[in-house]
PDB file of N, CA and C in Angstrom:
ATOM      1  N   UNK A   1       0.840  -1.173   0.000  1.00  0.00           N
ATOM      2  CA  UNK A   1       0.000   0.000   0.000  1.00  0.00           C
ATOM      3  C   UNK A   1       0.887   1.239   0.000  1.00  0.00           C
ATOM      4  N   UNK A   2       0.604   2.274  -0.621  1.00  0.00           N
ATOM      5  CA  UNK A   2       1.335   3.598  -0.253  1.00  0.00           C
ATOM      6  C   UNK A   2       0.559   4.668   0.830  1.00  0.00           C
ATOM      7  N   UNK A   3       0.993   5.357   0.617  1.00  0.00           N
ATOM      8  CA  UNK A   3       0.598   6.776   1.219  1.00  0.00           C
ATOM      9  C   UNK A   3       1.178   7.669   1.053  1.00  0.00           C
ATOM     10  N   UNK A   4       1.474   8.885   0.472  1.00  0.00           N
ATOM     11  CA  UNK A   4       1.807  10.142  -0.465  1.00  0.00           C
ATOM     12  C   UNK A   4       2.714  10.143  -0.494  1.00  0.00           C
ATOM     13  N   UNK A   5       3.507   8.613  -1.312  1.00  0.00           N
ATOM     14  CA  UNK A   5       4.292   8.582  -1.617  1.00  0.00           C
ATOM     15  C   UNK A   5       5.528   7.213  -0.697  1.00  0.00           C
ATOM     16  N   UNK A   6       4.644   6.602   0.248  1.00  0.00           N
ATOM     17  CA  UNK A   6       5.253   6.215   1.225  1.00  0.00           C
ATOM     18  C   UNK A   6       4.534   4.893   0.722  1.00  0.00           C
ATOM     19  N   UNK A   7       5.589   3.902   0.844  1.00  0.00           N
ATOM     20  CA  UNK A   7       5.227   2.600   0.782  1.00  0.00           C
ATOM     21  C   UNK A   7       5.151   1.740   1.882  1.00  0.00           C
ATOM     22  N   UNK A   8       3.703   1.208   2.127  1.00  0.00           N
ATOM     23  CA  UNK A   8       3.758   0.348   3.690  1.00  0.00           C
ATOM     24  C   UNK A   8       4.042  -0.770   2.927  1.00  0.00           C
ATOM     25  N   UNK A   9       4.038  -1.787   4.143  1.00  0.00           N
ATOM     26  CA  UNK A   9       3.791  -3.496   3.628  1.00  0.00           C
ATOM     27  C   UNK A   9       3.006  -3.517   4.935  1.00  0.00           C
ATOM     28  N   UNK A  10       1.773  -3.942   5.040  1.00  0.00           N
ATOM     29  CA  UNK A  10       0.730  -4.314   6.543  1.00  0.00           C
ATOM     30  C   UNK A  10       0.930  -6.019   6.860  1.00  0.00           C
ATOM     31  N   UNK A  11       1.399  -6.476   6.088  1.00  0.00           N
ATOM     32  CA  UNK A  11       1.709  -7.902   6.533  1.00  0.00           C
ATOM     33  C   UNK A  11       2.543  -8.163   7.322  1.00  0.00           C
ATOM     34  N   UNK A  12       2.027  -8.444   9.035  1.00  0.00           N
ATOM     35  CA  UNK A  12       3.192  -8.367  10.070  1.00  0.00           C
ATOM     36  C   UNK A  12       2.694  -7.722  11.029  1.00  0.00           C
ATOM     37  N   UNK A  13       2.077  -6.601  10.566  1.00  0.00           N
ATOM     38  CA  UNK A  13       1.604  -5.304  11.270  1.00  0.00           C
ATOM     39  C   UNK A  13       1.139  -5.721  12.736  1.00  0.00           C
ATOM     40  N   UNK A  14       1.424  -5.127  13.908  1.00  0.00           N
ATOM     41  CA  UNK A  14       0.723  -5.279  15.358  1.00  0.00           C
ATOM     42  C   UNK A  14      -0.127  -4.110  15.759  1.00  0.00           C
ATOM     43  N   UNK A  15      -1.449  -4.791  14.948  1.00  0.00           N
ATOM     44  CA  UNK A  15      -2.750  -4.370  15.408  1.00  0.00           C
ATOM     45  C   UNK A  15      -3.136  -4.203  16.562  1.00  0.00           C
ATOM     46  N   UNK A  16      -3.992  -3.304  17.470  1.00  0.00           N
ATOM     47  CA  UNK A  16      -4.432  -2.816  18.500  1.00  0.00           C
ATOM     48  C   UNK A  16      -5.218  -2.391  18.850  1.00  0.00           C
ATOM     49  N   UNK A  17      -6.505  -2.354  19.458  1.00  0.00           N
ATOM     50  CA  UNK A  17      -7.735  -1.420  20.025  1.00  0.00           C
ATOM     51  C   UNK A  17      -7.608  -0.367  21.339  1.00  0.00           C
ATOM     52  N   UNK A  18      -8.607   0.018  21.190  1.00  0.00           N
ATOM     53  CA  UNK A  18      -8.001   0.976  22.928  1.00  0.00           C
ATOM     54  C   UNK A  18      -8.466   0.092  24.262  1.00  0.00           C
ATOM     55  N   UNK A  19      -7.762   0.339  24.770  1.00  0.00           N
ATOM     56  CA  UNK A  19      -7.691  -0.485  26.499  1.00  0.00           C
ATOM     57  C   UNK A  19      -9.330  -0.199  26.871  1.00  0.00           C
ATOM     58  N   UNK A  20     -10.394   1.150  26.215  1.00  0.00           N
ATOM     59  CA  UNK A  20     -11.647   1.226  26.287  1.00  0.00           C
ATOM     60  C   UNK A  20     -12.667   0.408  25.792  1.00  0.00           C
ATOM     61  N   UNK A  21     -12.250  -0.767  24.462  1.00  0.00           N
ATOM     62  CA  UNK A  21     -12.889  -1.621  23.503  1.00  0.00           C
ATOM     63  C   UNK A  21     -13.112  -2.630  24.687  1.00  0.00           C
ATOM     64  N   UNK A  22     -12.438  -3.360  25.463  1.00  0.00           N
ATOM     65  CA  UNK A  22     -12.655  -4.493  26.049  1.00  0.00           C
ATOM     66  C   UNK A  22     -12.134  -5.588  25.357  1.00  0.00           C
ATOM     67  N   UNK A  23     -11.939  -6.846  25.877  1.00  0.00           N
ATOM     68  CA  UNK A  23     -11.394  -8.139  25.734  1.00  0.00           C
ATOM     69  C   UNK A  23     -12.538  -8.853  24.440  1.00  0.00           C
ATOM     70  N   UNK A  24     -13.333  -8.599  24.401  1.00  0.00           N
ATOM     71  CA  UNK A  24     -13.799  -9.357  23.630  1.00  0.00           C
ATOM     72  C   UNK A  24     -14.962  -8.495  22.550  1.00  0.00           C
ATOM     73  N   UNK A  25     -14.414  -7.021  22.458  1.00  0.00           N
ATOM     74  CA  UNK A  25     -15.010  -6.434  21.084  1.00  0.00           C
ATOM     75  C   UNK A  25     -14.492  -6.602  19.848  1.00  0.00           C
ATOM     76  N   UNK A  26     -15.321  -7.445  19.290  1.00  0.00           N
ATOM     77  CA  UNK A  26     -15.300  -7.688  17.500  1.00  0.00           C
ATOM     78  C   UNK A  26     -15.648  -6.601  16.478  1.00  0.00           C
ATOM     79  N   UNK A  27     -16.404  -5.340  17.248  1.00  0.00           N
ATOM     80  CA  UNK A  27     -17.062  -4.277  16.429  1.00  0.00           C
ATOM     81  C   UNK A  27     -16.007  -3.035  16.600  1.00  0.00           C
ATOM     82  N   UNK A  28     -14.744  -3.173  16.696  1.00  0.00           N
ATOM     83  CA  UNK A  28     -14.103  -1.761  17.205  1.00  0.00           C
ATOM     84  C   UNK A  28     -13.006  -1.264  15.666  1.00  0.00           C
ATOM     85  N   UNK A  29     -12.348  -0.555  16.237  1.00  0.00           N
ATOM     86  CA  UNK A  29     -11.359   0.242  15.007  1.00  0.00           C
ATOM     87  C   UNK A  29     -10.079  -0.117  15.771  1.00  0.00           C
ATOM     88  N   UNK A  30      -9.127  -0.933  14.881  1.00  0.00           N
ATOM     89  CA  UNK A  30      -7.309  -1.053  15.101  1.00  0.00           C
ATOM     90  C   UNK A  30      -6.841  -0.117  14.742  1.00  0.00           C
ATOM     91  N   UNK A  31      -5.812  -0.130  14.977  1.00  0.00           N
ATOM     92  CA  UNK A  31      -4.468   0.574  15.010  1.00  0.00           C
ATOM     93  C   UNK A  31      -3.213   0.100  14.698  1.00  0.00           C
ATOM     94  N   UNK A  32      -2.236   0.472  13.892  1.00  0.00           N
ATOM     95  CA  UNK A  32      -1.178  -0.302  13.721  1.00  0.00           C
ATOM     96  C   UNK A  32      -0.236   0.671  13.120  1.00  0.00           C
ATOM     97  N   UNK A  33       1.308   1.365  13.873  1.00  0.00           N
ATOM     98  CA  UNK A  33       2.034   1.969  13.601  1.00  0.00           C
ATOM     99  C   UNK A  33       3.163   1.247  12.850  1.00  0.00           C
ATOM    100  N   UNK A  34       3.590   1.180  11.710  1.00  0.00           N
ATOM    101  CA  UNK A  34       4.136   0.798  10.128  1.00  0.00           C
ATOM    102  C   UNK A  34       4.707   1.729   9.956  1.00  0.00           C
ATOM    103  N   UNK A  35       6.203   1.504   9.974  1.00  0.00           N
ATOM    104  CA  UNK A  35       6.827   2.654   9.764  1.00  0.00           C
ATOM    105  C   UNK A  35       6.639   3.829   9.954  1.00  0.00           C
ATOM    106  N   UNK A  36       6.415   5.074   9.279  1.00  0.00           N
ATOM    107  CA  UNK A  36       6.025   6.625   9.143  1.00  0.00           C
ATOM    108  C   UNK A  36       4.752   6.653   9.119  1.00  0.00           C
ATOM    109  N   UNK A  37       3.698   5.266   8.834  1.00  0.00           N
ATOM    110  CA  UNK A  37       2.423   5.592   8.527  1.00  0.00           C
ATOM    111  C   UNK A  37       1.751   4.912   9.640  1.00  0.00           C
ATOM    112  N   UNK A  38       0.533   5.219   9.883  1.00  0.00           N
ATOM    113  CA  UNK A  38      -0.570   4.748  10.930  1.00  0.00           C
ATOM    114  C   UNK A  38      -1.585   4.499   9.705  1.00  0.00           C
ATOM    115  N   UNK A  39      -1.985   3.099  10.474  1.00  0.00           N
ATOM    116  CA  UNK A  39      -2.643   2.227   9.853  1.00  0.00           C
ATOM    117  C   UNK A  39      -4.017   2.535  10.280  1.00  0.00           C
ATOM    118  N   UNK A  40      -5.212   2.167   9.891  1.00  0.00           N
ATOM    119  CA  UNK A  40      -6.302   2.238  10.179  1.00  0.00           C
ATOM    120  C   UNK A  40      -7.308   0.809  10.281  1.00  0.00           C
ATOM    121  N   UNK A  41      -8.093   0.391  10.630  1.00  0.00           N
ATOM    122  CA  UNK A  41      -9.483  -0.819   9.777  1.00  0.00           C
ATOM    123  C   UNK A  41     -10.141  -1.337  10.533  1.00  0.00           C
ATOM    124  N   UNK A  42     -11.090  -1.721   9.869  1.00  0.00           N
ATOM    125  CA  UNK A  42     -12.254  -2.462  10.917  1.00  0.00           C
ATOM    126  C   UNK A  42     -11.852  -3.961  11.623  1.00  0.00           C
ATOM    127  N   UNK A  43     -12.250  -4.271  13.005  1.00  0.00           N
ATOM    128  CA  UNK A  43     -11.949  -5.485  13.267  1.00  0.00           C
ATOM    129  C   UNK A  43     -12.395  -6.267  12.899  1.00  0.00           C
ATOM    130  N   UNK A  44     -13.699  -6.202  12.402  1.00  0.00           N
ATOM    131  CA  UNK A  44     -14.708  -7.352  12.050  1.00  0.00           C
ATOM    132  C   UNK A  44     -14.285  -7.634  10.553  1.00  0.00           C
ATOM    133  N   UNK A  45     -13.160  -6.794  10.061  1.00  0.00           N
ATOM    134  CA  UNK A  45     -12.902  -7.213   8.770  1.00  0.00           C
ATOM    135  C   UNK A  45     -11.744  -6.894   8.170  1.00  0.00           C
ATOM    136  N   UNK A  46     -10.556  -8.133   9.386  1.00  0.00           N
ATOM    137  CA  UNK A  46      -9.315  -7.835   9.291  1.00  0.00           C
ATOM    138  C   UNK A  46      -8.202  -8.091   8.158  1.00  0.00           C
ATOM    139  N   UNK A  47      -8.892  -8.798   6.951  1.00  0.00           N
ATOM    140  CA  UNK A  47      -8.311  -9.056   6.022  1.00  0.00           C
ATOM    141  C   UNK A  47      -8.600  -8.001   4.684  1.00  0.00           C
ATOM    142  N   UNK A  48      -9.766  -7.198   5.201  1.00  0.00           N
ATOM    143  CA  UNK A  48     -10.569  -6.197   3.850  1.00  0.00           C
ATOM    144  C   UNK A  48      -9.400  -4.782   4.035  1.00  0.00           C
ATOM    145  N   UNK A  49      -9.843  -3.888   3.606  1.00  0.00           N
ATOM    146  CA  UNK A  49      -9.009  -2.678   3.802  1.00  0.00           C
ATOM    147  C   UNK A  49      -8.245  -1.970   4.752  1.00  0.00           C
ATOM    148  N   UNK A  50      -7.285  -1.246   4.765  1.00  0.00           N
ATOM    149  CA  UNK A  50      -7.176  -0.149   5.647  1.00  0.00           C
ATOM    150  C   UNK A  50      -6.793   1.072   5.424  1.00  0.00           C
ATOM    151  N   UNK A  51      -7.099   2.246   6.127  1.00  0.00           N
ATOM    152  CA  UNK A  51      -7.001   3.581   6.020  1.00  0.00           C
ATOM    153  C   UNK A  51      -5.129   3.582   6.260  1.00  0.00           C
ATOM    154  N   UNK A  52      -4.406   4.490   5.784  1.00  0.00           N
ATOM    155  CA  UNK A  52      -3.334   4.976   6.184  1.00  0.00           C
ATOM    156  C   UNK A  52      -2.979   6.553   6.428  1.00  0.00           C
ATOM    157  N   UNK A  53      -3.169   7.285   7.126  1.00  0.00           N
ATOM    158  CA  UNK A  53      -2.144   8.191   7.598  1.00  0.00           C
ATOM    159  C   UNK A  53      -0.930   8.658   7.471  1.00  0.00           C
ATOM    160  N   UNK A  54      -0.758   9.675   7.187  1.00  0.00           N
ATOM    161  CA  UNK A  54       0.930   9.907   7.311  1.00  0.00           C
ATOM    162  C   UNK A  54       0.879  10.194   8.609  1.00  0.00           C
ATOM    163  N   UNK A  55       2.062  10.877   9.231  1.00  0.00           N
ATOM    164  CA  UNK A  55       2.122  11.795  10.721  1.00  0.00           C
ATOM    165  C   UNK A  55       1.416  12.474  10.682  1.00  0.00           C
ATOM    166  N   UNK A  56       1.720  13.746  10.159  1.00  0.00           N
ATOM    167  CA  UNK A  56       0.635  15.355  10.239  1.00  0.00           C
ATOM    168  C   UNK A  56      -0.969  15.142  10.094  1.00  0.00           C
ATOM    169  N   UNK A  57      -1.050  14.060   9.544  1.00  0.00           N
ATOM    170  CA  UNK A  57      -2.528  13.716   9.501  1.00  0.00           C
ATOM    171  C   UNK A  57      -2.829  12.992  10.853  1.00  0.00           C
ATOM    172  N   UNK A  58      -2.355  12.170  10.877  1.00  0.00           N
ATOM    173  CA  UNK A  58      -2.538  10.914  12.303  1.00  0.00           C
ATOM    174  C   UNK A  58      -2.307  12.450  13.668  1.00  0.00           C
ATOM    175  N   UNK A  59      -1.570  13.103  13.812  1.00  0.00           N
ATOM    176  CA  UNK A  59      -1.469  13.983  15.061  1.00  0.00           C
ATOM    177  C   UNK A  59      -3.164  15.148  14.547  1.00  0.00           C
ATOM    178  N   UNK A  60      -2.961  15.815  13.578  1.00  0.00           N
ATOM    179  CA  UNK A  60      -4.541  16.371  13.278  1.00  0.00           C
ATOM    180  C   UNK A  60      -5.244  15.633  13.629  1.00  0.00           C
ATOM    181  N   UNK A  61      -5.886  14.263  13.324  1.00  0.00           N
ATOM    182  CA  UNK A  61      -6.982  13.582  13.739  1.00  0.00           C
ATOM    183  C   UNK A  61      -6.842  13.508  15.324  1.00  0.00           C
ATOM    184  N   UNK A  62      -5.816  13.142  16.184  1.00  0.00           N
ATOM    185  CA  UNK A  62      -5.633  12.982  17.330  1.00  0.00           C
ATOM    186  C   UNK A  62      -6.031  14.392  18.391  1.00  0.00           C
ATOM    187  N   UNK A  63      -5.598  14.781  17.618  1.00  0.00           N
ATOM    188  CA  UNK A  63      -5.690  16.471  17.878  1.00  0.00           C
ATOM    189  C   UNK A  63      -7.250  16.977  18.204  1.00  0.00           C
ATOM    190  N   UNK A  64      -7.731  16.801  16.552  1.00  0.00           N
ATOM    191  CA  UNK A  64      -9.310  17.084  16.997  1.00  0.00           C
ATOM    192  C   UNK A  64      -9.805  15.863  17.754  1.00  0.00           C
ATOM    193  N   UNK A  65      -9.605  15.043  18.114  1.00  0.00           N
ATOM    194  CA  UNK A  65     -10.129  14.170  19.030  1.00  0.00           C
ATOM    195  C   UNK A  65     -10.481  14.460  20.430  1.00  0.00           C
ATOM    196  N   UNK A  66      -9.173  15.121  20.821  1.00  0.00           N
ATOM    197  CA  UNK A  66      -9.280  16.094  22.169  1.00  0.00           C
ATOM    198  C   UNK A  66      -9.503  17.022  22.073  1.00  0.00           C
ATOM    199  N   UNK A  67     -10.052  17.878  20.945  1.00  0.00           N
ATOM    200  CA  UNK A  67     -10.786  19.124  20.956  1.00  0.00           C
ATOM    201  C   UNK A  67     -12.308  18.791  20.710  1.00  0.00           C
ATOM    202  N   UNK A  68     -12.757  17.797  20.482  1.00  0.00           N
ATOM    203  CA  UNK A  68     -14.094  17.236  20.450  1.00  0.00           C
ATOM    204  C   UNK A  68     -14.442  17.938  19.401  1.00  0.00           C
ATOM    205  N   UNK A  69     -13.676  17.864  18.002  1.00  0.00           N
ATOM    206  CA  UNK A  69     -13.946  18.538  16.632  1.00  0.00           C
ATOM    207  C   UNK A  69     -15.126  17.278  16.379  1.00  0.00           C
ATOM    208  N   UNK A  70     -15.173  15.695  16.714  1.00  0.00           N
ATOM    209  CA  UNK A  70     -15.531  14.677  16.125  1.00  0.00           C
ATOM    210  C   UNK A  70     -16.929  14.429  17.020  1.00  0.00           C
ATOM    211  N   UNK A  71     -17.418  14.654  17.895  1.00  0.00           N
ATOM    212  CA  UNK A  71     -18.219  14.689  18.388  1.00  0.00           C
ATOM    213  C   UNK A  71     -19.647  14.855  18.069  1.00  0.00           C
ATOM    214  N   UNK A  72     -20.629  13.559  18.007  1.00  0.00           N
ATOM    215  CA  UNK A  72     -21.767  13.474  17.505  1.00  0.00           C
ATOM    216  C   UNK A  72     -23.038  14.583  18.120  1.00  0.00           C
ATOM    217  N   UNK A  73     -22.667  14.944  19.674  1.00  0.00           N
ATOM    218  CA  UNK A  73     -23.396  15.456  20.394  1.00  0.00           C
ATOM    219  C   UNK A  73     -24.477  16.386  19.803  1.00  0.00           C
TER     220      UNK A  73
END
């Protein structure tokens, strides 16, 4: 896979949920830091796609996360 210009390989990758998902959520979003890029994808469908990130993007998203830019409320 690339990313603007950046070539991952995700085969290998150590996937992760947040310590908030619990032991036995099948419905959550991984994580997987690959070199320069952050990985993205659904658990329930760990062989289908994933999002990639560069840095400046992955810290923006993180960013508005704690500014509650993402917030359904």
């Amino acid at each position: 896979m690339e990313v603007k210009g950046m070539s991952v390989e995700l085969d290998g990758a150590e996937w992760f949920k947040s310590s908030f998902s619990g032991p036995n959520c099948d419905n959550c979003v991984e994580v997987a830091f690959v070199g320069q890029a952050t990985a993205v994808r659904d658990s329930k469908n760990p062989d289908g796609p994933a999002l990639l990130f560069t840095p400046d993007e992955w810290s923006a998203f993180l960013e508005g996360t704690r500014h509650g830019e993402f917030d359904r409320s």
